[in-house]
PDB file of N, CA and C in Angstrom:
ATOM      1  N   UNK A   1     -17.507 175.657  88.122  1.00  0.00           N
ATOM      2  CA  UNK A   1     -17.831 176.582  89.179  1.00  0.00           C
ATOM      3  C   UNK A   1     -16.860 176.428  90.354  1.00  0.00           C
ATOM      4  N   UNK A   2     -16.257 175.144  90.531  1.00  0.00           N
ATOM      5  CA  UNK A   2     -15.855 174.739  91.905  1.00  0.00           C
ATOM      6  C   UNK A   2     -13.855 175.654  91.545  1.00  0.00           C
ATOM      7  N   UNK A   3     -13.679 176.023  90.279  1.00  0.00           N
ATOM      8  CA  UNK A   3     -12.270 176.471  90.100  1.00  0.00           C
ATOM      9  C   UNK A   3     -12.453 177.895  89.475  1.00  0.00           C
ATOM     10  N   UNK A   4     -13.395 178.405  89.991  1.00  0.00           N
ATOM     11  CA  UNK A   4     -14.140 180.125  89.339  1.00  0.00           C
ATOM     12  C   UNK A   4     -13.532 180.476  90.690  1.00  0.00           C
ATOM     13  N   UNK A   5     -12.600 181.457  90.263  1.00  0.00           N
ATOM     14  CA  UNK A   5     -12.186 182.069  90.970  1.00  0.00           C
ATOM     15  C   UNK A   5     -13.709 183.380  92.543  1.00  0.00           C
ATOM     16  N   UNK A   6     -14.753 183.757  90.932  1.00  0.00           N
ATOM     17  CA  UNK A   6     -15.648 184.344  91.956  1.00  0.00           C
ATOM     18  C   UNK A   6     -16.551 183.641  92.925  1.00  0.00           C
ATOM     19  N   UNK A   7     -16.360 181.896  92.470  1.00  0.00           N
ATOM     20  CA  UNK A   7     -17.113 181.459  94.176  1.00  0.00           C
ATOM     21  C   UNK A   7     -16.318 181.243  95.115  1.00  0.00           C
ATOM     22  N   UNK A   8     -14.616 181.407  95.227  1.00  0.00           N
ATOM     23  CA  UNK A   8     -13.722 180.867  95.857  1.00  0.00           C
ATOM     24  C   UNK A   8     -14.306 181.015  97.443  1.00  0.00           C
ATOM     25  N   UNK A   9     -15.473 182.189  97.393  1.00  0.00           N
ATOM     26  CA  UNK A   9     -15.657 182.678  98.949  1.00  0.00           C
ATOM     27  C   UNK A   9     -16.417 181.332  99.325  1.00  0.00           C
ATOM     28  N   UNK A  10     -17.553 180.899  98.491  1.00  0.00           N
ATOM     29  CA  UNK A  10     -18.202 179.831  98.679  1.00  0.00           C
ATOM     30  C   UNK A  10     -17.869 178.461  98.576  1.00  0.00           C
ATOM     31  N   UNK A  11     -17.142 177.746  97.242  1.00  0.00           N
ATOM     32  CA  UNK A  11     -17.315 176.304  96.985  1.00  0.00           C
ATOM     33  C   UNK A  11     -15.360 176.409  97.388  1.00  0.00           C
ATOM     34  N   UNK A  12     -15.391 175.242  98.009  1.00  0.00           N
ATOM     35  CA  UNK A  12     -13.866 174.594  98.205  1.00  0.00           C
ATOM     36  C   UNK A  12     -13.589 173.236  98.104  1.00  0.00           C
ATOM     37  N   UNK A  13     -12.680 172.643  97.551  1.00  0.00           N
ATOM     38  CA  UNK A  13     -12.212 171.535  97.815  1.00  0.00           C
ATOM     39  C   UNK A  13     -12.015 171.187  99.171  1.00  0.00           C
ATOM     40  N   UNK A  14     -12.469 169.672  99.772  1.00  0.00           N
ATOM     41  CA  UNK A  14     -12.080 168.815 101.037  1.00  0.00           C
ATOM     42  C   UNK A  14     -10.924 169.086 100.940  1.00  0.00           C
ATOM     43  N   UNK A  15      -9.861 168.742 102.289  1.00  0.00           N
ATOM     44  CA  UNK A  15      -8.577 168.481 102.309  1.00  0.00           C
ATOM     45  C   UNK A  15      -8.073 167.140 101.870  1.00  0.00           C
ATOM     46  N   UNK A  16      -8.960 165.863 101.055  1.00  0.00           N
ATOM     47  CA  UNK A  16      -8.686 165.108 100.370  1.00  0.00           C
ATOM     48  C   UNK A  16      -9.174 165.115  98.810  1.00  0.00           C
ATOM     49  N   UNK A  17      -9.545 166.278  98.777  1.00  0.00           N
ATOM     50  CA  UNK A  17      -9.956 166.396  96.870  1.00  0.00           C
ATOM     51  C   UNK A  17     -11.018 165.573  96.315  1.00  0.00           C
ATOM     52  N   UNK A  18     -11.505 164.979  97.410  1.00  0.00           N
ATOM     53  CA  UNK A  18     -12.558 164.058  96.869  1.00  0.00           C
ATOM     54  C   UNK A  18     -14.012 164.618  97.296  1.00  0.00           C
ATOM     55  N   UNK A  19     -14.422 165.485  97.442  1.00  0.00           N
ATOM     56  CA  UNK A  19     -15.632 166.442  97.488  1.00  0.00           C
ATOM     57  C   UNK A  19     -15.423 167.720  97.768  1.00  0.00           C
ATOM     58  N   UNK A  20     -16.613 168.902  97.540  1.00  0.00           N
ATOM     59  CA  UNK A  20     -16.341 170.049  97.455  1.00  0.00           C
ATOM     60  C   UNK A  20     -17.354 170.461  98.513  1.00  0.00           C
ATOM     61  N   UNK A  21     -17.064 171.785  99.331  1.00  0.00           N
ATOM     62  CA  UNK A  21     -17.739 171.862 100.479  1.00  0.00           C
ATOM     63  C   UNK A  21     -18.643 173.631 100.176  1.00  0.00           C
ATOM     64  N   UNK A  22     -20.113 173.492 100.039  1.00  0.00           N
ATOM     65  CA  UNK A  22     -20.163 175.237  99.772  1.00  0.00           C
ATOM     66  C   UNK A  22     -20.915 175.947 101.178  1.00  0.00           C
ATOM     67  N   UNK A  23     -20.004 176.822 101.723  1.00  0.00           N
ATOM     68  CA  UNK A  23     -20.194 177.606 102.500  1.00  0.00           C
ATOM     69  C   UNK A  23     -21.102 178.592 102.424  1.00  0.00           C
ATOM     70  N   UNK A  24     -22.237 179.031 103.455  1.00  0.00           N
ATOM     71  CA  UNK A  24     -22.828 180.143 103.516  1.00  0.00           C
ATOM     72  C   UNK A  24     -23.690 179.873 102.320  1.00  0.00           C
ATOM     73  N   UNK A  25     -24.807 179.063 102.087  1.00  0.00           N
ATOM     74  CA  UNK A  25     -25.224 179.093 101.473  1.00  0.00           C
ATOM     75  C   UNK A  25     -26.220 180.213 100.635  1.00  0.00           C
ATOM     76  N   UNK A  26     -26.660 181.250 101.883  1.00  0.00           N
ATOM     77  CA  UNK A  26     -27.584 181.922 101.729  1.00  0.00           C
ATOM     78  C   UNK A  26     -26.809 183.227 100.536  1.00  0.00           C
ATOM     79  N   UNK A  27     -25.566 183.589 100.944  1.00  0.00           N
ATOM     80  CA  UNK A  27     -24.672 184.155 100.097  1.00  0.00           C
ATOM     81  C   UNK A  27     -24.484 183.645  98.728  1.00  0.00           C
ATOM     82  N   UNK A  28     -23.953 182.409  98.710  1.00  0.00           N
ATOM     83  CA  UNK A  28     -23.782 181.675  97.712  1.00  0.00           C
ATOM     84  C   UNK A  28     -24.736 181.481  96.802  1.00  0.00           C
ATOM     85  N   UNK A  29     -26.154 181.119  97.247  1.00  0.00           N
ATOM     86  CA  UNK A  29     -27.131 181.512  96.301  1.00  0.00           C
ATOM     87  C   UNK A  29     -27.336 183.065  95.488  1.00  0.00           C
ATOM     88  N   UNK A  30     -26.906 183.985  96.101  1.00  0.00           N
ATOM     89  CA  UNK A  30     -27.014 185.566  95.770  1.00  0.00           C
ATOM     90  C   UNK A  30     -26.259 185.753  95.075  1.00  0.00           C
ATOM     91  N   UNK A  31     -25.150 185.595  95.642  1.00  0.00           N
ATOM     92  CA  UNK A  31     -24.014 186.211  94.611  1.00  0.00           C
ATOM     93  C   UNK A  31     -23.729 185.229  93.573  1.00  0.00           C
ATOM     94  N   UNK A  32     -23.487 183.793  93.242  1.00  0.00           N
ATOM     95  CA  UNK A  32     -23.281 183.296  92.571  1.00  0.00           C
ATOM     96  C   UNK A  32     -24.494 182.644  91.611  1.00  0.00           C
ATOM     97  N   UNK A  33     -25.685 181.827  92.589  1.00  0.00           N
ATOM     98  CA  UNK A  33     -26.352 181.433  91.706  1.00  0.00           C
ATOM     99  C   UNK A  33     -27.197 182.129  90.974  1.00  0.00           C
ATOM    100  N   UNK A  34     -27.456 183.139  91.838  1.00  0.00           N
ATOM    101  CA  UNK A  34     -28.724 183.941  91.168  1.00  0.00           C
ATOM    102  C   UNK A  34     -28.116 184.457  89.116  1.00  0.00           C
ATOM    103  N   UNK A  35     -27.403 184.075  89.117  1.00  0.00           N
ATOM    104  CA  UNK A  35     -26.771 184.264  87.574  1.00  0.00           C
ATOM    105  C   UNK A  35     -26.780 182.546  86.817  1.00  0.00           C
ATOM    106  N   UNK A  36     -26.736 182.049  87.394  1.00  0.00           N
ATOM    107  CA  UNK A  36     -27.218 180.712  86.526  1.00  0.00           C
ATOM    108  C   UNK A  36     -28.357 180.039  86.978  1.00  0.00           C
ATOM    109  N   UNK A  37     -29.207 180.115  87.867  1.00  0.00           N
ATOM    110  CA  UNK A  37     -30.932 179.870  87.745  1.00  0.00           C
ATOM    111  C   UNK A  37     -31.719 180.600  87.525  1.00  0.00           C
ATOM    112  N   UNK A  38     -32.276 181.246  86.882  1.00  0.00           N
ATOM    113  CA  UNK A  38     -33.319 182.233  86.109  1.00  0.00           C
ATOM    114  C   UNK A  38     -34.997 181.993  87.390  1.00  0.00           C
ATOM    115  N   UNK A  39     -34.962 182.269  88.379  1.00  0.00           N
ATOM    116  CA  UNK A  39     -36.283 182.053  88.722  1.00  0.00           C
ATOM    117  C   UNK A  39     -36.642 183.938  89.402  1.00  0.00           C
ATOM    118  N   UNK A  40     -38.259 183.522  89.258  1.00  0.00           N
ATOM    119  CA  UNK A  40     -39.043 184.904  89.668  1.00  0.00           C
ATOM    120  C   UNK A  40     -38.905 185.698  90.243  1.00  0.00           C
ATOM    121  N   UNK A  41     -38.562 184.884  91.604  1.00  0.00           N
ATOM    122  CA  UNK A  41     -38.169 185.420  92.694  1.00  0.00           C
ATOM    123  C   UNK A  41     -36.752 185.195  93.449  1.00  0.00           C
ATOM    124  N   UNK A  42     -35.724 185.592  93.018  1.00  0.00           N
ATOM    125  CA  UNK A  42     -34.391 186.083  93.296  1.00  0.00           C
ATOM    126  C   UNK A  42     -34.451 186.308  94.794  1.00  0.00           C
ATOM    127  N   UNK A  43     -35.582 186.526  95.775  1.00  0.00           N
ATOM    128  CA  UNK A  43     -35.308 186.615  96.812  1.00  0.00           C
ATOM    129  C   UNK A  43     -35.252 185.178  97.799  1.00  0.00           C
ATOM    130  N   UNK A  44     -35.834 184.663  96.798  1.00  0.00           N
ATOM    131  CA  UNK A  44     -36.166 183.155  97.811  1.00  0.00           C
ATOM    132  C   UNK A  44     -35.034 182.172  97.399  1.00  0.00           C
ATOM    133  N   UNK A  45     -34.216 182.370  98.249  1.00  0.00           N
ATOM    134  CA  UNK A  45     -32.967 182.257  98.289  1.00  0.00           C
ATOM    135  C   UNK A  45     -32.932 180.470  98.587  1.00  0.00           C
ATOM    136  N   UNK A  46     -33.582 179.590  99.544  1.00  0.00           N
ATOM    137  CA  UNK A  46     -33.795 177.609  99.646  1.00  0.00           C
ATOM    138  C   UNK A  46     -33.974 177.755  98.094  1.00  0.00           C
ATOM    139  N   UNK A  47     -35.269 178.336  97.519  1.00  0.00           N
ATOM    140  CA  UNK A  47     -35.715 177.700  95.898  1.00  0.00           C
ATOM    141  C   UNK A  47     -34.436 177.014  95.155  1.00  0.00           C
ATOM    142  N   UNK A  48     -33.774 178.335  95.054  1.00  0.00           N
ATOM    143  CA  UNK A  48     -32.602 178.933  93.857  1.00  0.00           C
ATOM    144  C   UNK A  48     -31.407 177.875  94.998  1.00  0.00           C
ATOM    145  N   UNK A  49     -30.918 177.468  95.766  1.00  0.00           N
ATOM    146  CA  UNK A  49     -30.049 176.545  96.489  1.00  0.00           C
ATOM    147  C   UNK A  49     -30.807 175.192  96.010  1.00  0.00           C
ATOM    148  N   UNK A  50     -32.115 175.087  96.102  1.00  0.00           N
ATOM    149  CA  UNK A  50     -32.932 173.595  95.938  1.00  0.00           C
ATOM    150  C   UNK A  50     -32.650 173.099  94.733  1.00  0.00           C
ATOM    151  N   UNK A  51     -32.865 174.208  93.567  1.00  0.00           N
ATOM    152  CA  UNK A  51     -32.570 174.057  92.044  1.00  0.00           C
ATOM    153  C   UNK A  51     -31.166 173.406  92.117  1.00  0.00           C
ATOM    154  N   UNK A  52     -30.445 174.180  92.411  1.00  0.00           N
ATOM    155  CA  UNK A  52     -28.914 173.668  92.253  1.00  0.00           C
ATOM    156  C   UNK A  52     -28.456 172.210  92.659  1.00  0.00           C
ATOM    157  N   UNK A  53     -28.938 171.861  93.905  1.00  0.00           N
ATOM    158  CA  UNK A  53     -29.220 170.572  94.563  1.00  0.00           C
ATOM    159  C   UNK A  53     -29.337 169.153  93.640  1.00  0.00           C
ATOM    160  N   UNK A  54     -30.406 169.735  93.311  1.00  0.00           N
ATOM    161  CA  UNK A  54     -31.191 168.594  92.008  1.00  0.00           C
ATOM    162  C   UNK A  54     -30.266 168.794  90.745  1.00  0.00           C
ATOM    163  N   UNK A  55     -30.056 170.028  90.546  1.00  0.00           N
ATOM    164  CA  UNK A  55     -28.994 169.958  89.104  1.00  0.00           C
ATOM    165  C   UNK A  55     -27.554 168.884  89.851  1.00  0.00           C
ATOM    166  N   UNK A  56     -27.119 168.987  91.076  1.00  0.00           N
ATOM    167  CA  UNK A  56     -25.931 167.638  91.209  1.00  0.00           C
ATOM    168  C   UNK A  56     -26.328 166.766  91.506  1.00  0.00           C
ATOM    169  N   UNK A  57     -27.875 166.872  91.606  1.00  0.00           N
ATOM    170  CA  UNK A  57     -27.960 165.139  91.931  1.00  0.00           C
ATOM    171  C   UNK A  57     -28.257 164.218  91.131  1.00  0.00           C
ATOM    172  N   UNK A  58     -29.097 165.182  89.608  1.00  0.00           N
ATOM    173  CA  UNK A  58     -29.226 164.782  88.121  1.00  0.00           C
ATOM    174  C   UNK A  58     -27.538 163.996  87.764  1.00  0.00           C
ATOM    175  N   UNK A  59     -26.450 164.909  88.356  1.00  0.00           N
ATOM    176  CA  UNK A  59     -25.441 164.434  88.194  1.00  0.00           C
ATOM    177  C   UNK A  59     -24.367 163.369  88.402  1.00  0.00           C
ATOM    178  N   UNK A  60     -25.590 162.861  89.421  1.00  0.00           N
ATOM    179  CA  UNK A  60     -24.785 162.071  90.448  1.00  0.00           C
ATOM    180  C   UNK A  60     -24.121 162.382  91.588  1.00  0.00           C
ATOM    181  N   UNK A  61     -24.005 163.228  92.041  1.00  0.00           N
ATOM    182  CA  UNK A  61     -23.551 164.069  93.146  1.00  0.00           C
ATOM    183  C   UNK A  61     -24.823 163.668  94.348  1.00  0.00           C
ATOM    184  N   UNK A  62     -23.973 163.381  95.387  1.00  0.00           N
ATOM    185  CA  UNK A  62     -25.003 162.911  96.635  1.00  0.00           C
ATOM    186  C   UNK A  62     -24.158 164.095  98.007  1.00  0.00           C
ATOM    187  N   UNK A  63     -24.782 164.355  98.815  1.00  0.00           N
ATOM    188  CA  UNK A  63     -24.857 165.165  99.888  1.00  0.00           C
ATOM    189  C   UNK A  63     -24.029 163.968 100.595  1.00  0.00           C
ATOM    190  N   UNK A  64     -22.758 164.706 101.796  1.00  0.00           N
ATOM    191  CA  UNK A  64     -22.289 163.819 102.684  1.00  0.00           C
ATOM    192  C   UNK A  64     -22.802 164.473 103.770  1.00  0.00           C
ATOM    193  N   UNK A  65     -23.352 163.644 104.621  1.00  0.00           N
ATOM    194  CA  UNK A  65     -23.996 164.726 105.879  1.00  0.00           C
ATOM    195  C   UNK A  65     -22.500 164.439 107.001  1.00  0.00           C
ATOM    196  N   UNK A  66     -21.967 165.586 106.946  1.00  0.00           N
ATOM    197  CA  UNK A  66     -21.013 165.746 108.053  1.00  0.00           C
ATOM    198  C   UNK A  66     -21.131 167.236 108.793  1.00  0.00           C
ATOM    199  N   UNK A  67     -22.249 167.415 108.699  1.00  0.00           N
ATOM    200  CA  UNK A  67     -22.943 169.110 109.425  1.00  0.00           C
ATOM    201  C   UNK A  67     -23.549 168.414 110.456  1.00  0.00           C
ATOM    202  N   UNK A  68     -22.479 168.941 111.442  1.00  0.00           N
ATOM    203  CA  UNK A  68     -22.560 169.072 112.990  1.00  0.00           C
ATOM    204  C   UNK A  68     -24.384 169.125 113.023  1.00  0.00           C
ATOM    205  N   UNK A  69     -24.697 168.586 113.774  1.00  0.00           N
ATOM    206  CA  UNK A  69     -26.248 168.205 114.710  1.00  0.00           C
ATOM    207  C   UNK A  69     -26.298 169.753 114.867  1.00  0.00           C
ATOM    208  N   UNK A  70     -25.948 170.771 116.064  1.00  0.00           N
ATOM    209  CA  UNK A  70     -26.886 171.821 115.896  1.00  0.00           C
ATOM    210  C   UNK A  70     -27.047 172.781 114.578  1.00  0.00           C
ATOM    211  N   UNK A  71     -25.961 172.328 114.103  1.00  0.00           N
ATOM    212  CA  UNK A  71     -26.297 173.437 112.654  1.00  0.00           C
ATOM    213  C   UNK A  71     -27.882 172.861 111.697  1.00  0.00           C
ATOM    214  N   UNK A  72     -28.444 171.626 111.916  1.00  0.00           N
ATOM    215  CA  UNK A  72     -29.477 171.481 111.771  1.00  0.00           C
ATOM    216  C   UNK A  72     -30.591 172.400 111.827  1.00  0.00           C
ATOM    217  N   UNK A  73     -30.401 173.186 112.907  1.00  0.00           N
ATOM    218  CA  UNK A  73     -31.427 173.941 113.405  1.00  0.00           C
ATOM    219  C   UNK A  73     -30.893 175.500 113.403  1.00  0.00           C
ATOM    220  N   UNK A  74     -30.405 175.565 112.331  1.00  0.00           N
ATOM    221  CA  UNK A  74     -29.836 177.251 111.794  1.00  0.00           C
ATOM    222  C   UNK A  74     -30.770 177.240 110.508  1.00  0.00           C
ATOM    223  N   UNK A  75     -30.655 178.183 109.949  1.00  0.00           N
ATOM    224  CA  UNK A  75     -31.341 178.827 108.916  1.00  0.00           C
ATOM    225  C   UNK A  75     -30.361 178.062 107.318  1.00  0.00           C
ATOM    226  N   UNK A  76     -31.102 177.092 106.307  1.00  0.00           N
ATOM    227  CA  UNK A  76     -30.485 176.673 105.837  1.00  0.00           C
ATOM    228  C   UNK A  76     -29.729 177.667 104.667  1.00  0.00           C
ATOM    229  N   UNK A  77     -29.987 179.186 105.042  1.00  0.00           N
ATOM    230  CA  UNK A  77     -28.898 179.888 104.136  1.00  0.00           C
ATOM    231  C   UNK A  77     -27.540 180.237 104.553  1.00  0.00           C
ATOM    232  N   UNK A  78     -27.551 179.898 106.194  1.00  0.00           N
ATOM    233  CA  UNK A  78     -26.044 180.085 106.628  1.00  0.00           C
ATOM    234  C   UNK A  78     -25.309 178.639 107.095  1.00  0.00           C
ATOM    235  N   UNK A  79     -25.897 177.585 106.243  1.00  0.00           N
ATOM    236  CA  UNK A  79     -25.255 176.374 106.730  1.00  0.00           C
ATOM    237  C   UNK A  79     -24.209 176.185 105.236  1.00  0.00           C
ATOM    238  N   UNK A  80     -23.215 175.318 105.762  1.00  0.00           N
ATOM    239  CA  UNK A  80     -22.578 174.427 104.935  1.00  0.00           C
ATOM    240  C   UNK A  80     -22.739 172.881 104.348  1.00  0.00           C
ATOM    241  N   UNK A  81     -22.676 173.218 103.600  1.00  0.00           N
ATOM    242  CA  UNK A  81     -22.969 171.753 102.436  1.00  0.00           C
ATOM    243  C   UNK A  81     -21.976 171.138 101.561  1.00  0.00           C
ATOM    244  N   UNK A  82     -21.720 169.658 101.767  1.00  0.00           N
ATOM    245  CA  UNK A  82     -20.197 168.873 101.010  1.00  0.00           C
ATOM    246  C   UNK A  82     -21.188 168.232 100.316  1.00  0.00           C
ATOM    247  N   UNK A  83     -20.535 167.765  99.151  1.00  0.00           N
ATOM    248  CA  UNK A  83     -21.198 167.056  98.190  1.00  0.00           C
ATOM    249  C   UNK A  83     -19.434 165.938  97.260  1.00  0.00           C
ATOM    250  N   UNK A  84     -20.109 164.786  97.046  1.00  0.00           N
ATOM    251  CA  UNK A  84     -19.090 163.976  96.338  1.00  0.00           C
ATOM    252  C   UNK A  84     -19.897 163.246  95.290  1.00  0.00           C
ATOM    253  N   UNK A  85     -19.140 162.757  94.449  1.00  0.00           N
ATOM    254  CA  UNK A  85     -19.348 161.959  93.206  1.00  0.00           C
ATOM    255  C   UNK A  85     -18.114 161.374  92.941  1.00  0.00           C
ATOM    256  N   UNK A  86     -18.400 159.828  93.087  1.00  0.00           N
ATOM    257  CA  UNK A  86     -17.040 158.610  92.872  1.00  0.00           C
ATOM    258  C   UNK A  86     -15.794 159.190  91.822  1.00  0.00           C
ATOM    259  N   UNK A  87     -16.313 159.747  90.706  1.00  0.00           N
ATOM    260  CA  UNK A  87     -15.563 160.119  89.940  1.00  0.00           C
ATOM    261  C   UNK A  87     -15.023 161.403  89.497  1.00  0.00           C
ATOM    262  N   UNK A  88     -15.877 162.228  90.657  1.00  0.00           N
ATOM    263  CA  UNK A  88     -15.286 163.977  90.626  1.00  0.00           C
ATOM    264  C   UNK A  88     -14.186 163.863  91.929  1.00  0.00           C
ATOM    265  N   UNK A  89     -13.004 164.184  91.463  1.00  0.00           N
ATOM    266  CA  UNK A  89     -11.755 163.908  91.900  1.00  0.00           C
ATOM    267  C   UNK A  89     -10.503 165.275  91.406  1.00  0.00           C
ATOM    268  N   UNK A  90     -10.401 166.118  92.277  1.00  0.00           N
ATOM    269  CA  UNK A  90      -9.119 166.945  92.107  1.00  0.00           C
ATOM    270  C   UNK A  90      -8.194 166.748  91.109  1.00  0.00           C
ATOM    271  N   UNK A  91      -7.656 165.360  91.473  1.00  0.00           N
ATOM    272  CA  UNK A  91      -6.509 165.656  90.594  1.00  0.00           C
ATOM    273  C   UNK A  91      -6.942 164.662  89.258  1.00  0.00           C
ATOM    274  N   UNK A  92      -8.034 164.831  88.929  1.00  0.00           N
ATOM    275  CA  UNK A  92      -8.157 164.293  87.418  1.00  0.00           C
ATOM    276  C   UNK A  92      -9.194 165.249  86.821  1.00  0.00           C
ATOM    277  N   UNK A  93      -8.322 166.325  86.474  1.00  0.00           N
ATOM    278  CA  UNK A  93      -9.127 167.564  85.947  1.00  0.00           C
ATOM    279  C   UNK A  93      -9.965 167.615  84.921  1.00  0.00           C
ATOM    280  N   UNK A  94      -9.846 165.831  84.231  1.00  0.00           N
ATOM    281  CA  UNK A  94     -10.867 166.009  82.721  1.00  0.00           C
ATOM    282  C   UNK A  94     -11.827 165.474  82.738  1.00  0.00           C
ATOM    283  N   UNK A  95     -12.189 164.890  84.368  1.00  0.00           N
ATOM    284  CA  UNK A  95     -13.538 164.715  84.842  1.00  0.00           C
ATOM    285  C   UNK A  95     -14.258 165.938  85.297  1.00  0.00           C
ATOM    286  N   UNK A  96     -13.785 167.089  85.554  1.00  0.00           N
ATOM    287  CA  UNK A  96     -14.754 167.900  85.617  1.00  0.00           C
ATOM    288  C   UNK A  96     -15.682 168.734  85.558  1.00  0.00           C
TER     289      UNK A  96
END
């Protein structure tokens, strides 16, 4: 997903390749996830972001909290979210 050209709006590589950062979440759930989580309600946009969450953390993937203090208190569909895993790494493409 993170080298699909159609989330490029959403998921990016850090400027050190060692985590991926997804923007605008509330978007990102719509346009992208709503095609790989199958739930009822397509409108409840946290659920379908929550699902995804737990699918990287099944993975090993842990949240880096580097979201600025007031973005706390925005709506968690227009915040940004980085995520890393020791061994998901840019330039070793056959880890990913």
């Amino acid at each position: 997903m993170i080298n699909d050209p159609k989330s490029q709006l959403f998921v990016a590589w850090t400027e050190l390749r060692t985590s991926f950062v997804v923007s605008n979440v509330g978007e990102f759930s719509r346009s992208i996830l709503g095609s790989h989580f199958k739930h009822n309600n397509i409108r409840n946009l946290p659920t379908i972001f929550s699902s995804f969450v737990c699918q990287l953390n099944m993975y090993g993937f842990h949240k880096i909290n580097r979201t600025p203090h007031a973005q706390h208190r925005t709506s968690i569909t227009s915040q940004t979210w980085e995520f890393s895993r020791p061994e998901f790494l840019r330039v070793y493409p056959a880890v990913l």
